[in-house]
PDB file of N, CA and C in Angstrom:
ATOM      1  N   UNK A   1     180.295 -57.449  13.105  1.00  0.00           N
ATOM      2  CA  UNK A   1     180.495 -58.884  12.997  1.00  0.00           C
ATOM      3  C   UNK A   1     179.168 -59.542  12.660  1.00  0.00           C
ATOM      4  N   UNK A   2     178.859 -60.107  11.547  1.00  0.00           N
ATOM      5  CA  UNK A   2     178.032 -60.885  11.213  1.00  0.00           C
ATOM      6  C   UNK A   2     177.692 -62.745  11.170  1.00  0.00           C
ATOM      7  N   UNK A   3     179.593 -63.613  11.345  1.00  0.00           N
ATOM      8  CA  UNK A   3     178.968 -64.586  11.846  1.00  0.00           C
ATOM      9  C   UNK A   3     180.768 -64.731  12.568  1.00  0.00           C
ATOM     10  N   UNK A   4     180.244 -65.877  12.820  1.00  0.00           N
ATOM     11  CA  UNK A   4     181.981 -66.125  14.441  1.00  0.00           C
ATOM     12  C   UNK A   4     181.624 -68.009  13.504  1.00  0.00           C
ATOM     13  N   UNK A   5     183.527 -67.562  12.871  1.00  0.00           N
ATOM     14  CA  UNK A   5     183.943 -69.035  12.483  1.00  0.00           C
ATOM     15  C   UNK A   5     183.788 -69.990  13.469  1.00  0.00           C
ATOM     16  N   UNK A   6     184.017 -71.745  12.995  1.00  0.00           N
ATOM     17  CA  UNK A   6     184.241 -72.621  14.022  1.00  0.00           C
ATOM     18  C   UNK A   6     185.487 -72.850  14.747  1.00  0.00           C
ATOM     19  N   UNK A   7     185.029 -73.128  16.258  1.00  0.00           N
ATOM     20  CA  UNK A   7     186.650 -73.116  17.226  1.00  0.00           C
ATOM     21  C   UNK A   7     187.046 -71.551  17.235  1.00  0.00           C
ATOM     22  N   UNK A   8     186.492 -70.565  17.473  1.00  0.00           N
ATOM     23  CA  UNK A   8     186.669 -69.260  17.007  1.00  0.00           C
ATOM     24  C   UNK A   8     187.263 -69.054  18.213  1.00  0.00           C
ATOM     25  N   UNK A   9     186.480 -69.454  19.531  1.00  0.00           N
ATOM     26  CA  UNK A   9     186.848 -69.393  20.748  1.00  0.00           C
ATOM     27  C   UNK A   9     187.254 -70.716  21.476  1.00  0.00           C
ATOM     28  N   UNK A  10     187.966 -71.382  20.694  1.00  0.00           N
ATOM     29  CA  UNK A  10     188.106 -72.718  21.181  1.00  0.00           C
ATOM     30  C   UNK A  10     188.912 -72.682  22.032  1.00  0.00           C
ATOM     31  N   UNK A  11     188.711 -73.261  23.530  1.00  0.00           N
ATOM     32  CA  UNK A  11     189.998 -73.212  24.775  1.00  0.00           C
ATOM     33  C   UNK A  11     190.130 -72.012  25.160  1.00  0.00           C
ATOM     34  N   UNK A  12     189.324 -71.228  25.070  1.00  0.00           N
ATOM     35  CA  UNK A  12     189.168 -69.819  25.638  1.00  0.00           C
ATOM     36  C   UNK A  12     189.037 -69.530  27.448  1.00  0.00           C
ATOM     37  N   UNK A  13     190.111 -69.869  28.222  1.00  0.00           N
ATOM     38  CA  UNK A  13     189.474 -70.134  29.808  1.00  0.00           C
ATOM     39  C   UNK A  13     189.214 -69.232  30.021  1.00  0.00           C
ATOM     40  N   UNK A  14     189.588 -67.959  30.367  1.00  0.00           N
ATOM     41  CA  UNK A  14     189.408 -66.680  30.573  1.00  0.00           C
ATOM     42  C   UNK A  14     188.039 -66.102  30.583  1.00  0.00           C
ATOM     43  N   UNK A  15     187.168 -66.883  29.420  1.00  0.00           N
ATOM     44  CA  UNK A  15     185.786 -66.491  28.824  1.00  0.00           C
ATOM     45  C   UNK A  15     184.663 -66.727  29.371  1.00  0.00           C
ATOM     46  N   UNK A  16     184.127 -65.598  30.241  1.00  0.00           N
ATOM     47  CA  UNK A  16     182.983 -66.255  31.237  1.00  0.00           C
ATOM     48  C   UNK A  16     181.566 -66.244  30.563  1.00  0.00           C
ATOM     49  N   UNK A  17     181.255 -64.921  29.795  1.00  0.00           N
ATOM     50  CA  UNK A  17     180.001 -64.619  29.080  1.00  0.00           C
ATOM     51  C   UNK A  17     180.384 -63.756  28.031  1.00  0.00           C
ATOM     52  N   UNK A  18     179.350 -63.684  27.101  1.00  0.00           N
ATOM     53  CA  UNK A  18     179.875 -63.157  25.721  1.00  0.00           C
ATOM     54  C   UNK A  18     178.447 -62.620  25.076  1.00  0.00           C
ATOM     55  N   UNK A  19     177.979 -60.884  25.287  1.00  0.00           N
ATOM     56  CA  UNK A  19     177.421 -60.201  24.534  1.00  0.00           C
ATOM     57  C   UNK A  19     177.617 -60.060  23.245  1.00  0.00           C
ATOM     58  N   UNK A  20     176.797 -61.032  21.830  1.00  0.00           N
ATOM     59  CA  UNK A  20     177.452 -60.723  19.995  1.00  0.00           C
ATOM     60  C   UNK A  20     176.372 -59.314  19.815  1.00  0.00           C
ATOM     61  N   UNK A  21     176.767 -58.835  18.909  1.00  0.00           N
ATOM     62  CA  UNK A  21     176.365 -57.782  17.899  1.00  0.00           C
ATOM     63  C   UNK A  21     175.205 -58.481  17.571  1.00  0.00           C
ATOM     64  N   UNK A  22     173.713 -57.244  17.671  1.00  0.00           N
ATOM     65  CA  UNK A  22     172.758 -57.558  17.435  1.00  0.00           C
ATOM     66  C   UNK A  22     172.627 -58.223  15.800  1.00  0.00           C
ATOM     67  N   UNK A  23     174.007 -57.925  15.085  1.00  0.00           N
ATOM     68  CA  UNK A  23     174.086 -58.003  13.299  1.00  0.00           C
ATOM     69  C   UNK A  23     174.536 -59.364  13.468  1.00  0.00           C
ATOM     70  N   UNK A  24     174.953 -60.545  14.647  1.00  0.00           N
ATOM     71  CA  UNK A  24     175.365 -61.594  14.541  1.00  0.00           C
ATOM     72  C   UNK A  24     174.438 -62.345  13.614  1.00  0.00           C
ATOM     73  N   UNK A  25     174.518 -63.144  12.520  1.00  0.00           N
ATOM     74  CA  UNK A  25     173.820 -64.223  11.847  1.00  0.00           C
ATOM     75  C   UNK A  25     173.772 -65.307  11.956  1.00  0.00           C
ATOM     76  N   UNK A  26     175.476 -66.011  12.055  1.00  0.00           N
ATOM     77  CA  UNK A  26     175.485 -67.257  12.005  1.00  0.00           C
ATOM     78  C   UNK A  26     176.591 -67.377  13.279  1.00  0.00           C
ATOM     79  N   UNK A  27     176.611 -68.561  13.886  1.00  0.00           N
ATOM     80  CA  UNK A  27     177.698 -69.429  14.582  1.00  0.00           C
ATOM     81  C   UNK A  27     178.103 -70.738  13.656  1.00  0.00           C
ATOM     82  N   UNK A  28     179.189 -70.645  13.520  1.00  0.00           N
ATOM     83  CA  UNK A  28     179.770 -72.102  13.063  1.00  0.00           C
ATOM     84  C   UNK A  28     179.967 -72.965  14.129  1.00  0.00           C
ATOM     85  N   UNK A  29     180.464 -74.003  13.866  1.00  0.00           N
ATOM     86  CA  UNK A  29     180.641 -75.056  14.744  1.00  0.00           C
ATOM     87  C   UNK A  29     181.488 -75.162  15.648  1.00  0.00           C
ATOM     88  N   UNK A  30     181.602 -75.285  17.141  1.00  0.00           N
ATOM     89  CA  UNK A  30     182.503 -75.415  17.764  1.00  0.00           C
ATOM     90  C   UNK A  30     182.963 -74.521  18.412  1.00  0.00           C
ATOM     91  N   UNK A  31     181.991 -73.208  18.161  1.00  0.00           N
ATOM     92  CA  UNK A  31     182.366 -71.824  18.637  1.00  0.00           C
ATOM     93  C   UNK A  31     183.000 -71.701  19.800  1.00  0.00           C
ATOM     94  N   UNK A  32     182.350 -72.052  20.799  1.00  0.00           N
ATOM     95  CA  UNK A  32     183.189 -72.245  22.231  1.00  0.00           C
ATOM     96  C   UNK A  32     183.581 -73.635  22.921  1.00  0.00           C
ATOM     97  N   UNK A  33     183.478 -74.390  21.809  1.00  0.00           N
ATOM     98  CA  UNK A  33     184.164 -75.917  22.248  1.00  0.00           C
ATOM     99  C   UNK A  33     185.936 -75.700  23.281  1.00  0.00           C
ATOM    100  N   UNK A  34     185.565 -76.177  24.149  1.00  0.00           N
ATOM    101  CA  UNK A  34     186.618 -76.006  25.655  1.00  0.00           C
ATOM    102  C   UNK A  34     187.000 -74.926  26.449  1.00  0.00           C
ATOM    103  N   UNK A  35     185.602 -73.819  26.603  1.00  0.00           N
ATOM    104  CA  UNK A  35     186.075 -72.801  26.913  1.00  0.00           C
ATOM    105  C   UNK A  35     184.954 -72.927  28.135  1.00  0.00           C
ATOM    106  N   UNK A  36     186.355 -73.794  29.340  1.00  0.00           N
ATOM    107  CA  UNK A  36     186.104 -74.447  30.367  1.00  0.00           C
ATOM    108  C   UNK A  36     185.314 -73.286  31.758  1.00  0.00           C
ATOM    109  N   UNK A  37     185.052 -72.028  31.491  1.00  0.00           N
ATOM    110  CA  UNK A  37     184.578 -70.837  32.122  1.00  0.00           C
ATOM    111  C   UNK A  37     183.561 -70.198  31.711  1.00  0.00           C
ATOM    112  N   UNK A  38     182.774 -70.275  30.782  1.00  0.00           N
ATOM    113  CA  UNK A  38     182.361 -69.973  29.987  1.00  0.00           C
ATOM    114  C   UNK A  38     180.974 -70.283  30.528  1.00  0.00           C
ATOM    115  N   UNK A  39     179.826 -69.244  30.690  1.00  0.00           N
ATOM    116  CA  UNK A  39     178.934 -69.461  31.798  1.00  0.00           C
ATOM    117  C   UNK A  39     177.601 -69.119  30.651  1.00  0.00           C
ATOM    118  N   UNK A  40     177.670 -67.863  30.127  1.00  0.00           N
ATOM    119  CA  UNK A  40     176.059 -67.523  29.133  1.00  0.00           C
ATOM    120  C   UNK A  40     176.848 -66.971  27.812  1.00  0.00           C
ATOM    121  N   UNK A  41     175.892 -66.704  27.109  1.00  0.00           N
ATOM    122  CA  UNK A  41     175.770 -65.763  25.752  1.00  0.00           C
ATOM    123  C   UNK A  41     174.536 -64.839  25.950  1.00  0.00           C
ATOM    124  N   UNK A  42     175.025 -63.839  24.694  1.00  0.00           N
ATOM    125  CA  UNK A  42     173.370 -63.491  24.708  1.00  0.00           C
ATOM    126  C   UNK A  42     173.599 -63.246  22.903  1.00  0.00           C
ATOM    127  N   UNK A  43     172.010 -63.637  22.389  1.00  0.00           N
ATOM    128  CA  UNK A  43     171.968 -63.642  21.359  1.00  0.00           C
ATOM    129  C   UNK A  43     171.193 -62.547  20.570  1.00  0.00           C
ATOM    130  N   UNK A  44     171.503 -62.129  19.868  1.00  0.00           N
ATOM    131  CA  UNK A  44     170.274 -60.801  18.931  1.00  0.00           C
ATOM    132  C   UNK A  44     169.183 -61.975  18.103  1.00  0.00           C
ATOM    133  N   UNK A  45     168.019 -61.174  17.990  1.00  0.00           N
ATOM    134  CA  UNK A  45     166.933 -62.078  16.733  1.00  0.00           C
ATOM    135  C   UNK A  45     167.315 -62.210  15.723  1.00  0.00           C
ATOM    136  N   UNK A  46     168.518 -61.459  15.258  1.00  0.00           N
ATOM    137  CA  UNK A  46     169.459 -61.612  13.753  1.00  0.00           C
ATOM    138  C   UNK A  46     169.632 -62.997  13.592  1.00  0.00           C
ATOM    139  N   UNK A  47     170.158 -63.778  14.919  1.00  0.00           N
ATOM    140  CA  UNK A  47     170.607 -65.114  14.469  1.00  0.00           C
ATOM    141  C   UNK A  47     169.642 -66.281  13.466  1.00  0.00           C
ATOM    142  N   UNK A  48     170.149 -66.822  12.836  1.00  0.00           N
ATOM    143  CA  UNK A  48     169.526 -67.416  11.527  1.00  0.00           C
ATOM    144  C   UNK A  48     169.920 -69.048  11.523  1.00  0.00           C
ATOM    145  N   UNK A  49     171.579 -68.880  11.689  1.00  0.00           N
ATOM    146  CA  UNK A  49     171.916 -70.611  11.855  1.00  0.00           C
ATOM    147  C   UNK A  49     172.998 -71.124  13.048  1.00  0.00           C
ATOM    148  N   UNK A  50     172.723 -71.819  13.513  1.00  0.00           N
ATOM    149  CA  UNK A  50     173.405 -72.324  14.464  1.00  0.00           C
ATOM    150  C   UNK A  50     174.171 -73.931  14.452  1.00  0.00           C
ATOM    151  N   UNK A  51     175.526 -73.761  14.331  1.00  0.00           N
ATOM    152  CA  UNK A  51     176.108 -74.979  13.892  1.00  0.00           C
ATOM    153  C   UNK A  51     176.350 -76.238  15.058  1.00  0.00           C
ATOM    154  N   UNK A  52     176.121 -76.924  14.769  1.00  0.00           N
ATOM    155  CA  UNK A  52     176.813 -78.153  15.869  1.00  0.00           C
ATOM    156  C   UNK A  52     177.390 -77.988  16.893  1.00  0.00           C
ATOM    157  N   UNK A  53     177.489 -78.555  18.599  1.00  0.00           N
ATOM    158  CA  UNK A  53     178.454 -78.520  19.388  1.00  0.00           C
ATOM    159  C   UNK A  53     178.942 -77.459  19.911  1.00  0.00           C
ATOM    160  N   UNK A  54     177.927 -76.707  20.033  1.00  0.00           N
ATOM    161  CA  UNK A  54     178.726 -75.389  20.347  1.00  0.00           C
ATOM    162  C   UNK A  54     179.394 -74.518  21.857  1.00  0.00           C
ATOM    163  N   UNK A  55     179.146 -76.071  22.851  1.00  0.00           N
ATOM    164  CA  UNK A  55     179.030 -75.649  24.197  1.00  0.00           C
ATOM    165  C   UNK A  55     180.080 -77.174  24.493  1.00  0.00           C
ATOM    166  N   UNK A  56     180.608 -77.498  23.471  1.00  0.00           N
ATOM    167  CA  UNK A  56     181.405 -78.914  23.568  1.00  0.00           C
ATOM    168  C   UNK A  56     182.433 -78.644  24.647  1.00  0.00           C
ATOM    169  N   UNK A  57     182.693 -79.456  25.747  1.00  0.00           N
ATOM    170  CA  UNK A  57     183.186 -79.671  26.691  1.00  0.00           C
ATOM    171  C   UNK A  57     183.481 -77.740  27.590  1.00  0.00           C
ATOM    172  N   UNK A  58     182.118 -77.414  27.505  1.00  0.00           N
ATOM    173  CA  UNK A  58     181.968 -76.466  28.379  1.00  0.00           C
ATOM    174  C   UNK A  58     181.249 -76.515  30.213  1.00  0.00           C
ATOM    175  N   UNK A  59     181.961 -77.108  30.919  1.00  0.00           N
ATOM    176  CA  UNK A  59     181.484 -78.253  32.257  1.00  0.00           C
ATOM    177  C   UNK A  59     180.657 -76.832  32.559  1.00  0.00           C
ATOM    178  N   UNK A  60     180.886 -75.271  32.554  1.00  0.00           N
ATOM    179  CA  UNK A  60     179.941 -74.402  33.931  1.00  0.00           C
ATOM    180  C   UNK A  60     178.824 -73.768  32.805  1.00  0.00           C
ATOM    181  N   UNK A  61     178.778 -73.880  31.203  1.00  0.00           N
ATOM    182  CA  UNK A  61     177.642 -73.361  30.680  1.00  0.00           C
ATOM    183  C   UNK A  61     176.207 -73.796  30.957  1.00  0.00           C
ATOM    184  N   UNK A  62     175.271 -72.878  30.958  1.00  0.00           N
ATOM    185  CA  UNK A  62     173.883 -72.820  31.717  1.00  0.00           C
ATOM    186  C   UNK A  62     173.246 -72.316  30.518  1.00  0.00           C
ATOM    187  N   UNK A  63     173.227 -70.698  30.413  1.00  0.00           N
ATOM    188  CA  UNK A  63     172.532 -70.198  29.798  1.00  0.00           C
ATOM    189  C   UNK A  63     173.085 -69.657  28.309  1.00  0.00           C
ATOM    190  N   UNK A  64     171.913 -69.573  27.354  1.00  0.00           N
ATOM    191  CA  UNK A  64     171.780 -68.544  26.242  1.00  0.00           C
ATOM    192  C   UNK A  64     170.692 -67.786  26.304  1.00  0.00           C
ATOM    193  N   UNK A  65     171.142 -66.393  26.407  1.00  0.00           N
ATOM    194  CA  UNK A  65     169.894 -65.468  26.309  1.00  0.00           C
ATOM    195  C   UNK A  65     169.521 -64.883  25.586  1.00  0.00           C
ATOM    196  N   UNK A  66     168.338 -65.271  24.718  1.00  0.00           N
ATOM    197  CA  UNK A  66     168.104 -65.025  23.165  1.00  0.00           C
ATOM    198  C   UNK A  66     166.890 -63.963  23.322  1.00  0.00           C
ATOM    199  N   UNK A  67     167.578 -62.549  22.572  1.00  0.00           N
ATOM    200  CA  UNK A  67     166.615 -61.821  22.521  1.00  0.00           C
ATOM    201  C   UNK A  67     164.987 -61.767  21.585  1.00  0.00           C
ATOM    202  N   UNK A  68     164.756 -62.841  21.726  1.00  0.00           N
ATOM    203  CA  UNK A  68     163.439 -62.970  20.964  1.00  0.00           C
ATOM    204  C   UNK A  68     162.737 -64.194  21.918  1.00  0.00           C
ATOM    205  N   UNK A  69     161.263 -64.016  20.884  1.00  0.00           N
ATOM    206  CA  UNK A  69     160.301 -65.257  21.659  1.00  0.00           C
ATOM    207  C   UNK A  69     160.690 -66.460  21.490  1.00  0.00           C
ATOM    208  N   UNK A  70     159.904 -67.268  22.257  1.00  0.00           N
ATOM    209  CA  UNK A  70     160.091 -68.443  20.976  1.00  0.00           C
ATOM    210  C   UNK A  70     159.585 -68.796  19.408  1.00  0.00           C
ATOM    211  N   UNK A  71     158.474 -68.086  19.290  1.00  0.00           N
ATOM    212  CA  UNK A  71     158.286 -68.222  17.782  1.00  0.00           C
ATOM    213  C   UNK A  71     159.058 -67.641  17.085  1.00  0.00           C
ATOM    214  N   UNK A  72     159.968 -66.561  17.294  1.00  0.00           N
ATOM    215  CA  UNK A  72     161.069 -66.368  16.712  1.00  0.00           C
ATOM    216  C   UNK A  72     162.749 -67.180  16.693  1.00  0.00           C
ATOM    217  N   UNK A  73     162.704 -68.212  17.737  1.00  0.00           N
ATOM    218  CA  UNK A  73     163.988 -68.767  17.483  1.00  0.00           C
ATOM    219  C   UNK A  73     162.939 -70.016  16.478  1.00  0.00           C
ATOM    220  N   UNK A  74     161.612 -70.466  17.259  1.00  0.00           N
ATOM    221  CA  UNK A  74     161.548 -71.650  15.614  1.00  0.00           C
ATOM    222  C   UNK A  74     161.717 -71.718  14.634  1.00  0.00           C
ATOM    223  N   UNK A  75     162.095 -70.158  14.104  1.00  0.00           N
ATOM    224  CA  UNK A  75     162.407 -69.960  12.519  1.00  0.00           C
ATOM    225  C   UNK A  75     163.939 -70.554  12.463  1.00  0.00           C
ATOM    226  N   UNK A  76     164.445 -70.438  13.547  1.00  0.00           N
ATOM    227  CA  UNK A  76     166.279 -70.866  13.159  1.00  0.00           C
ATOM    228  C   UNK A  76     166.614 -72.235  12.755  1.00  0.00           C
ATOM    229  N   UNK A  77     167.723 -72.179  12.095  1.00  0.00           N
ATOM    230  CA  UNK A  77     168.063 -72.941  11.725  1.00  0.00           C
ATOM    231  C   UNK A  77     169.020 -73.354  12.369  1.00  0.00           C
ATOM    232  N   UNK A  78     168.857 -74.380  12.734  1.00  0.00           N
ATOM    233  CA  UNK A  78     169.901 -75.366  13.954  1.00  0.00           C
ATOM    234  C   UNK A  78     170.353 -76.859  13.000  1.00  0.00           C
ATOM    235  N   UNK A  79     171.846 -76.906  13.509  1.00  0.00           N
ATOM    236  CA  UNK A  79     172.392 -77.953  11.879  1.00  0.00           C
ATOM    237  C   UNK A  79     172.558 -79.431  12.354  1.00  0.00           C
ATOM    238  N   UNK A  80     172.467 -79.366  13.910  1.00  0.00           N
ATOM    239  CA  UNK A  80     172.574 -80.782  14.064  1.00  0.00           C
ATOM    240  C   UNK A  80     171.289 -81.648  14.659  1.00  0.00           C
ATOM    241  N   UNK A  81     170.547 -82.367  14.889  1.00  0.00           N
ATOM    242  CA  UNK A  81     170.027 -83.187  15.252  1.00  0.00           C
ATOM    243  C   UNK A  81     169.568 -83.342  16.771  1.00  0.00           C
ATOM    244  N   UNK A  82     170.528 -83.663  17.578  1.00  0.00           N
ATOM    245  CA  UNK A  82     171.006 -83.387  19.139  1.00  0.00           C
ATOM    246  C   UNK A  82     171.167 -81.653  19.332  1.00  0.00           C
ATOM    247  N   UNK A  83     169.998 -80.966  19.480  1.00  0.00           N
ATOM    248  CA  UNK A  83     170.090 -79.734  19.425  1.00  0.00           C
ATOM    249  C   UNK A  83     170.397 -79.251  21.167  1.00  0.00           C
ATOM    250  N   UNK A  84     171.611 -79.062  21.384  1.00  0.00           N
ATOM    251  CA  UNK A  84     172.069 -78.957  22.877  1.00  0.00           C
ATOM    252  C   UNK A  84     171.839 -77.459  23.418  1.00  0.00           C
ATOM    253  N   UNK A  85     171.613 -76.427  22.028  1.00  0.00           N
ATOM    254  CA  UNK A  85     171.248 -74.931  22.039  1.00  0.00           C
ATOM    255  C   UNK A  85     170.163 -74.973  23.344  1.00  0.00           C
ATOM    256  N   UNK A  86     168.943 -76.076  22.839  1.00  0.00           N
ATOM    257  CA  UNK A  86     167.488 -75.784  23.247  1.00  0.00           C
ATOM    258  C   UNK A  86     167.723 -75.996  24.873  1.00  0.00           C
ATOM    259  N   UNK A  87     168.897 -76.959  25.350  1.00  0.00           N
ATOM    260  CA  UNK A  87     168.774 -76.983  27.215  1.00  0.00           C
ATOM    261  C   UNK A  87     169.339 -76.075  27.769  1.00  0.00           C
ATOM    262  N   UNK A  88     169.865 -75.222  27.280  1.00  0.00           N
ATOM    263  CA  UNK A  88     169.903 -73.908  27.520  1.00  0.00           C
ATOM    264  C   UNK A  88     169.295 -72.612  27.337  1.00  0.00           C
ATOM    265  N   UNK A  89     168.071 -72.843  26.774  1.00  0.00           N
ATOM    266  CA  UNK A  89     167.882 -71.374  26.042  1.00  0.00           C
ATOM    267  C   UNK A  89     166.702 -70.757  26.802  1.00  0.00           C
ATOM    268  N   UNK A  90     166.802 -69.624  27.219  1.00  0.00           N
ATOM    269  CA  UNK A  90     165.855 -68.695  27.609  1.00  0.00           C
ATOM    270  C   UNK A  90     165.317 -67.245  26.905  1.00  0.00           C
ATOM    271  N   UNK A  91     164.291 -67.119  26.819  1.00  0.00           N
ATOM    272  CA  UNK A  91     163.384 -65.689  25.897  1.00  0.00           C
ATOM    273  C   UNK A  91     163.616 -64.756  26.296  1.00  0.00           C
ATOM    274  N   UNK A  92     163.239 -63.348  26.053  1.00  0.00           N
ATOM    275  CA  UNK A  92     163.521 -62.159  26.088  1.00  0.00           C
ATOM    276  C   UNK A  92     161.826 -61.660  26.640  1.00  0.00           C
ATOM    277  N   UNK A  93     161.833 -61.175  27.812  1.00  0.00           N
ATOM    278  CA  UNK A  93     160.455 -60.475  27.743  1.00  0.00           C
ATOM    279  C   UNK A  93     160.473 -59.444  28.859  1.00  0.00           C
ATOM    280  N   UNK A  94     160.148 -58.218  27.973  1.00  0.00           N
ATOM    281  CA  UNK A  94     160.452 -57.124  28.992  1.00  0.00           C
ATOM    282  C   UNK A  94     159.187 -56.945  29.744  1.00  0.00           C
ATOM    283  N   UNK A  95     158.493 -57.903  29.946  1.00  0.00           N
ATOM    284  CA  UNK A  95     157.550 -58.173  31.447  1.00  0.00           C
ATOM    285  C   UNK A  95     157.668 -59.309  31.965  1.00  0.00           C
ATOM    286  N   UNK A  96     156.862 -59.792  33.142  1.00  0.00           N
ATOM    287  CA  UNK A  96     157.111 -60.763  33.748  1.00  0.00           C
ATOM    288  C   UNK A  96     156.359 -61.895  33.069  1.00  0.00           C
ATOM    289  N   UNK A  97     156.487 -62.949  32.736  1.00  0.00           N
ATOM    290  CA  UNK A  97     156.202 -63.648  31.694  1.00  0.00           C
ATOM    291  C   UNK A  97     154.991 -64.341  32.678  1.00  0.00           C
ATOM    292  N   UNK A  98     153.483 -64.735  31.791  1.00  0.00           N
ATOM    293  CA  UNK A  98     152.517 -65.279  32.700  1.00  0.00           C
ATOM    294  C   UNK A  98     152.511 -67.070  32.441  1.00  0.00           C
ATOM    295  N   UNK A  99     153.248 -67.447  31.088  1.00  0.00           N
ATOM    296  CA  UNK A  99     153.059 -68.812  30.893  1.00  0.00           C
ATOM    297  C   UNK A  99     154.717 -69.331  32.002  1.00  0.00           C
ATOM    298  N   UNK A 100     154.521 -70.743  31.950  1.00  0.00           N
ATOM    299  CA  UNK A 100     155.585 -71.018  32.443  1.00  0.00           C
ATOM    300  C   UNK A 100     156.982 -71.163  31.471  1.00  0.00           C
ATOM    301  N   UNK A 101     157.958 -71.752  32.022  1.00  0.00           N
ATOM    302  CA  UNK A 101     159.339 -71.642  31.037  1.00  0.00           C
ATOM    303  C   UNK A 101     160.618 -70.749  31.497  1.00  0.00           C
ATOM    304  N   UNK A 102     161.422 -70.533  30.441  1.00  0.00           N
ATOM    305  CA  UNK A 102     162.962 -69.622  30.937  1.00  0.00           C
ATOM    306  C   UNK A 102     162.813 -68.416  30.590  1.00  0.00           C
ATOM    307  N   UNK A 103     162.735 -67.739  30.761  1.00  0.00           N
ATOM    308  CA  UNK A 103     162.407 -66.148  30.162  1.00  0.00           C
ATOM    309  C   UNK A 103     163.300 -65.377  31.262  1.00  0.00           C
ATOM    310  N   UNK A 104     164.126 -64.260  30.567  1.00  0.00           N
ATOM    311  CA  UNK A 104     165.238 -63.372  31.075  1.00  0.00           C
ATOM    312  C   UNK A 104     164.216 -62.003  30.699  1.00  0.00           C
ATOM    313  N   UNK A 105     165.455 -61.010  31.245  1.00  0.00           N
ATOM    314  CA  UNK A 105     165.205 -59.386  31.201  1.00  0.00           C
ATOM    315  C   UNK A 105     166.515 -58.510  31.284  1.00  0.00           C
ATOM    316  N   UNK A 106     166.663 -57.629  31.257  1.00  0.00           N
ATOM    317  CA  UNK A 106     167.624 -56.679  31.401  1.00  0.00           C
ATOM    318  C   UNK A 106     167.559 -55.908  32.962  1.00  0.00           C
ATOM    319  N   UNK A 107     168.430 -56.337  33.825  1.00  0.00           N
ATOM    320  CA  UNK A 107     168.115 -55.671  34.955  1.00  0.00           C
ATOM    321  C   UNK A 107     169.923 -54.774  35.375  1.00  0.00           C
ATOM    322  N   UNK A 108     170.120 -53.367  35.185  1.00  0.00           N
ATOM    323  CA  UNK A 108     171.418 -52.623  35.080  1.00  0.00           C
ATOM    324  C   UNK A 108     172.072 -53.325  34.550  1.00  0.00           C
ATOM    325  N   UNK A 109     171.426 -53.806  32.439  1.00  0.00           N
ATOM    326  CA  UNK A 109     172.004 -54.040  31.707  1.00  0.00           C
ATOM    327  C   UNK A 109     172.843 -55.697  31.845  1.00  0.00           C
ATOM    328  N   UNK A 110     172.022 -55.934  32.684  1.00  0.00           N
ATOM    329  CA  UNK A 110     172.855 -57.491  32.844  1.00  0.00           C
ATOM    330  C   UNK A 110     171.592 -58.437  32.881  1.00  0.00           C
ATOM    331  N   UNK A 111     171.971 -59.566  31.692  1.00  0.00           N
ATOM    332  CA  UNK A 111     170.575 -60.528  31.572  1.00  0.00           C
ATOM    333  C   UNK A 111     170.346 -61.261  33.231  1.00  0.00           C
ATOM    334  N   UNK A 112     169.062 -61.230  33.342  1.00  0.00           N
ATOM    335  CA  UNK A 112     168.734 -61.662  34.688  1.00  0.00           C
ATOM    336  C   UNK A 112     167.276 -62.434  34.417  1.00  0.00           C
ATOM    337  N   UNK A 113     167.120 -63.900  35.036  1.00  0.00           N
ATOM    338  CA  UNK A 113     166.586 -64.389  34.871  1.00  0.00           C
ATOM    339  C   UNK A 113     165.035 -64.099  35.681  1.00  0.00           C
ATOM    340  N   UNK A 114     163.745 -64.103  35.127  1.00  0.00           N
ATOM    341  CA  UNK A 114     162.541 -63.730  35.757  1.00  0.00           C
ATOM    342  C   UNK A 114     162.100 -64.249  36.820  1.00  0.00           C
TER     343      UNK A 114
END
């Protein structure tokens, strides 16, 4: 899977967290718009564009856990303005991170925050 149409998961309750394929590229818009359970993601450095709204009326989402730094998500391309990605987003660092900020890890394969 390389990108997930918009509303792909729209109204998805069931949907608590969602590991994409490191080959993910793009999200369209609306990806998980009302998918009222719906708690993290985790993202590969593949990702490139990120569409609008994508956490739209999601009341328990917190996190995205993006496997790269941040100088690697500044390259992305984010399509709206009100970028709602960024109050969620935490880095990838397989040590304990010395600056401050959100930074995750892999602890028995489950993102865990530092």
């Amino acid at each position: 899977v390389t990108t997930i149409g918009s509303n792909a998961f729209h109204e998805c309750t069931a949907l608590e967290s969602v590991k994409f394929s490191p080959f993910l590229f793009r999200l369209f818009d609306k990806t998980f718009a009302g998918c009222k359970n719906l708690k993290s993601i985790v993202l590969g450095k593949s990702m490139q564009v990120i569409y609008a709204d994508q956490f739209l009326n999601c009341p328990k989402f917190e996190t995205v856990f993006y496997l790269g730094s941040k100088e690697d998500w500044s390259k992305k391309i984010i399509t709206n303005e009100d970028n709602q990605i960024e109050n969620y987003l935490c880095y990838y660092s397989e040590t304990k991170p010395t600056e401050s900020g959100r930074f995750w890890h892999y602890v028995s394969n489950v993102p865990t925050m530092w």
